[in-house]
C-alpha atoms as a PDB file:
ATOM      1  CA  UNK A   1       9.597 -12.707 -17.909  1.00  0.00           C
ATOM      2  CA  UNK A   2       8.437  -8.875 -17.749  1.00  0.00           C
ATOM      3  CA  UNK A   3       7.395  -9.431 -13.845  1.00  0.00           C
ATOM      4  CA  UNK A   4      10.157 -11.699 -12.753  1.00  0.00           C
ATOM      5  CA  UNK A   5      11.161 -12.061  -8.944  1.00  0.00           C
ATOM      6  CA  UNK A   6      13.704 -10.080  -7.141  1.00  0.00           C
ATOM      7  CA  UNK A   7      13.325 -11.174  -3.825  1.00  0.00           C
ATOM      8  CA  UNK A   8      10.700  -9.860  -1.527  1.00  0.00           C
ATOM      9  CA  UNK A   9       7.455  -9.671  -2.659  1.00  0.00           C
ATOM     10  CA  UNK A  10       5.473  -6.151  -2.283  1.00  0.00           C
ATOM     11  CA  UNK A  11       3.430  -7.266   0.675  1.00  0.00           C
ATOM     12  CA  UNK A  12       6.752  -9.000   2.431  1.00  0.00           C
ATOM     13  CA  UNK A  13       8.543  -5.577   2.109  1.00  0.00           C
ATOM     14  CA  UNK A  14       5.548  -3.878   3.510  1.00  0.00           C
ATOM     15  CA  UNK A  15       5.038  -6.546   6.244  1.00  0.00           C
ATOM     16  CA  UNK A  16       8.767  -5.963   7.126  1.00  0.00           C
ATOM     17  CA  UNK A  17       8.127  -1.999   7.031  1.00  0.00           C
ATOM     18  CA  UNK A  18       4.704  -2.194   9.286  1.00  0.00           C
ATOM     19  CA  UNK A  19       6.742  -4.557  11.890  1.00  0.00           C
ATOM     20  CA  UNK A  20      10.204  -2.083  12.096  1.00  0.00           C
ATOM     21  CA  UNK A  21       7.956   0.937  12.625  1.00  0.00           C
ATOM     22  CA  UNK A  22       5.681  -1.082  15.461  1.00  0.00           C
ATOM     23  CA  UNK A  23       9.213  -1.830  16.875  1.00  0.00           C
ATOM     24  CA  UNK A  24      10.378   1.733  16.578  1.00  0.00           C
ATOM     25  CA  UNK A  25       7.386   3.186  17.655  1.00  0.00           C
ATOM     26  CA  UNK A  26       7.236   0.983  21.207  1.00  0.00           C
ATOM     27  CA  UNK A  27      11.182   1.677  21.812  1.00  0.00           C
ATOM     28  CA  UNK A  28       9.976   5.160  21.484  1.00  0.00           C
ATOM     29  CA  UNK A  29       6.553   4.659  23.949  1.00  0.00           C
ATOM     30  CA  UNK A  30       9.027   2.676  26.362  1.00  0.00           C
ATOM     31  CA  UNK A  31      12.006   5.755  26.279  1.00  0.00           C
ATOM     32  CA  UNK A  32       9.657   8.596  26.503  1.00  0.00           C
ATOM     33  CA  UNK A  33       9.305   9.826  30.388  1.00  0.00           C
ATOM     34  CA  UNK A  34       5.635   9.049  30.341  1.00  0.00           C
ATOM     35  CA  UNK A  35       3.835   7.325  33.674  1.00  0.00           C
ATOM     36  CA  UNK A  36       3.047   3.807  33.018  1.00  0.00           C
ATOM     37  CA  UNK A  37       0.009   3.424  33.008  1.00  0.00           C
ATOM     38  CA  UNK A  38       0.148   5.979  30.122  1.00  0.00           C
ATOM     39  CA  UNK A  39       2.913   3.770  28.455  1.00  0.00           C
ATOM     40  CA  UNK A  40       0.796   0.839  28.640  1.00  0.00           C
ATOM     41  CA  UNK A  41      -2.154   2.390  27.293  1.00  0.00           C
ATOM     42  CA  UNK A  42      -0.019   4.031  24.167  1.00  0.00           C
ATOM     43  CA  UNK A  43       1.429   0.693  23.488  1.00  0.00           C
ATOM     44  CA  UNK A  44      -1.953  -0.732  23.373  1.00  0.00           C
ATOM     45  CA  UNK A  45      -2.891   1.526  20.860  1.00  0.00           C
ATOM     46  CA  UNK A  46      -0.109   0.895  19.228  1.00  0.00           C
ATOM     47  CA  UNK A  47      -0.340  -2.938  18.930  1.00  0.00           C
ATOM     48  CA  UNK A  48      -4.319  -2.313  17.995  1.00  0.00           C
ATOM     49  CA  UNK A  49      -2.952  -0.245  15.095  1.00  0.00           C
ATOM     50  CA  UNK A  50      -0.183  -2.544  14.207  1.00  0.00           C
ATOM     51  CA  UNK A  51      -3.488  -5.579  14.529  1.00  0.00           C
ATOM     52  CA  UNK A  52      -5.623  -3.404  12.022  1.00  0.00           C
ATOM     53  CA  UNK A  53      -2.775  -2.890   9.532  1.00  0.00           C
ATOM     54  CA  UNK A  54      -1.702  -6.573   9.647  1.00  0.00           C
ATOM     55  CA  UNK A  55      -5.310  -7.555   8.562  1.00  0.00           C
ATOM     56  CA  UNK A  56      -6.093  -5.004   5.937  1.00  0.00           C
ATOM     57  CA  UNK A  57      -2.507  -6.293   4.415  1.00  0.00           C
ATOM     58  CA  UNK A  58      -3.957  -9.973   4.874  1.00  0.00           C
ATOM     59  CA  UNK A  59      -7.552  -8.595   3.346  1.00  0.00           C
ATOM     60  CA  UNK A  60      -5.258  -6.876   0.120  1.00  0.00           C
ATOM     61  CA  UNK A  61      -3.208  -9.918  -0.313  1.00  0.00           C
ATOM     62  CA  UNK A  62      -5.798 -12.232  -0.481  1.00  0.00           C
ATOM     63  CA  UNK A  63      -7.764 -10.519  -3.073  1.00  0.00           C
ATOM     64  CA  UNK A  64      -5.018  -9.775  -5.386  1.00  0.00           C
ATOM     65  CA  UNK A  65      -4.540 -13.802  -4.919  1.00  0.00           C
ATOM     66  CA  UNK A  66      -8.211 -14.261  -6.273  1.00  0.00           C
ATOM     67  CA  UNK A  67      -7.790 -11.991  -8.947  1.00  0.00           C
ATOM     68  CA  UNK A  68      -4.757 -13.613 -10.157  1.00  0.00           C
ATOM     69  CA  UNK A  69      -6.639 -16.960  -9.986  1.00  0.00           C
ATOM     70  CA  UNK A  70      -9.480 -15.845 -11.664  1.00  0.00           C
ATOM     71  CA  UNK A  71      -7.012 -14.567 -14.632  1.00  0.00           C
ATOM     72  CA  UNK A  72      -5.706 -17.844 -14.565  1.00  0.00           C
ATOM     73  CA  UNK A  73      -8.681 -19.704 -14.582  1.00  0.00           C
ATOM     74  CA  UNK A  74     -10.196 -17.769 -17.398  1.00  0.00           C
ATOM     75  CA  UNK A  75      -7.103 -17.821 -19.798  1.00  0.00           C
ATOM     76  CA  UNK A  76      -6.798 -21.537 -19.408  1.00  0.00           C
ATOM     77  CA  UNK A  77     -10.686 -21.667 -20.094  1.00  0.00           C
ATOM     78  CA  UNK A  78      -9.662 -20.243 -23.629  1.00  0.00           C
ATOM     79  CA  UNK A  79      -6.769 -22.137 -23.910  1.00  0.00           C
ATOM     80  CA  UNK A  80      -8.851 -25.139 -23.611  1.00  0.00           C
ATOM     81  CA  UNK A  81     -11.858 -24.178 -25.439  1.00  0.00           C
ATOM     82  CA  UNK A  82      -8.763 -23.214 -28.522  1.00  0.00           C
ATOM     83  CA  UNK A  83      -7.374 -26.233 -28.371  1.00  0.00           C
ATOM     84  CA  UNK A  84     -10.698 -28.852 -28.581  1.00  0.00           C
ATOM     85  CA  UNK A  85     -11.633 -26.078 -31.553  1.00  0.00           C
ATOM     86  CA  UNK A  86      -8.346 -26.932 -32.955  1.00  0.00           C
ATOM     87  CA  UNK A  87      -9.333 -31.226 -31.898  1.00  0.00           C
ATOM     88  CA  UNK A  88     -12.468 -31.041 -33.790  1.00  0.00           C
ATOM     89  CA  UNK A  89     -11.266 -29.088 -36.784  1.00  0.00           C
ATOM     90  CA  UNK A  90      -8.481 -31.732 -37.241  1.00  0.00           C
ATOM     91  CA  UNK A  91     -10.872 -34.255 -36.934  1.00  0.00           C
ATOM     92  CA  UNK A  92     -12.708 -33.163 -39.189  1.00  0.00           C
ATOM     93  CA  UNK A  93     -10.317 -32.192 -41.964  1.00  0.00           C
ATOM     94  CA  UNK A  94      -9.155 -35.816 -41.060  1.00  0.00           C
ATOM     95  CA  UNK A  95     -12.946 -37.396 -41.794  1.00  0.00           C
ATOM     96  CA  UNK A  96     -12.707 -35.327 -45.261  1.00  0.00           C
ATOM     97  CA  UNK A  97      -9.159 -36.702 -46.381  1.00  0.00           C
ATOM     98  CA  UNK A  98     -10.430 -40.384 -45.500  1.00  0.00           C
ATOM     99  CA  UNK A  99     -13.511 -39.580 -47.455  1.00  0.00           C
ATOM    100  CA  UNK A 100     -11.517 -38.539 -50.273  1.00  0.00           C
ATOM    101  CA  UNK A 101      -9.123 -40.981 -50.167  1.00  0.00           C
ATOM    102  CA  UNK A 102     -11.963 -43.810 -50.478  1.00  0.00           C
ATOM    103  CA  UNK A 103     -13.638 -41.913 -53.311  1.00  0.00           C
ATOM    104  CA  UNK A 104      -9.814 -41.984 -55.309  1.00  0.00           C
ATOM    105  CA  UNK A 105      -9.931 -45.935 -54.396  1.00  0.00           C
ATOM    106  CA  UNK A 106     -12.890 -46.475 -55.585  1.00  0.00           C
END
């Protein structure tokens, strides 16, 4: 397969990368000499950004699921609409022969 799996998917890596920077980013808030009332208020802001990121991932992954479905369903719509085309054709070149075959026996 050209897209085969190596692992992590694209939205697991980039789930990983959001969560290590949230991580380094409050070791850094709690570290800094900063009051805390100012620490609690940056890591606020921090966990609203981390929030907003988390559900525009969730938002991205969920339509690239659709999409894929939507591929899916419409290929094996065409797969199935082949294959009955190929069911009546050899139904019909099977009506012919028996047709034939009668007219020789007669």
């Amino acid at each position: 397969m050209a897209n085969e799996d190596r692992g992590m998917g694209a939205g697991a890596v980039f789930m990983t990368f959001v969560a290590g920077a949230a991580l380094g980013a409050g070791l850094a808030l709690l570290l800094a000499p900063r009051s805390g009332k100012e620490t609690r208020e940056k890591l606020r802001e921090l966990a609203d950004d981390a929030v907003d990121r988390i559900k525009e991932t969730a938002r991205d992954a969920q339509e690239q699921v659709m999409s894929v479905y939507d591929e899916g369903r419409d290929q094996v719509l065409e797969k199935k609409a082949m294959v009955t085309s190929a069911i009546e054709a050899g139904k019909a070149a099977m009506e012919q022969e028996k047709e034939r075959f009668r007219k020789e026996k007669a």
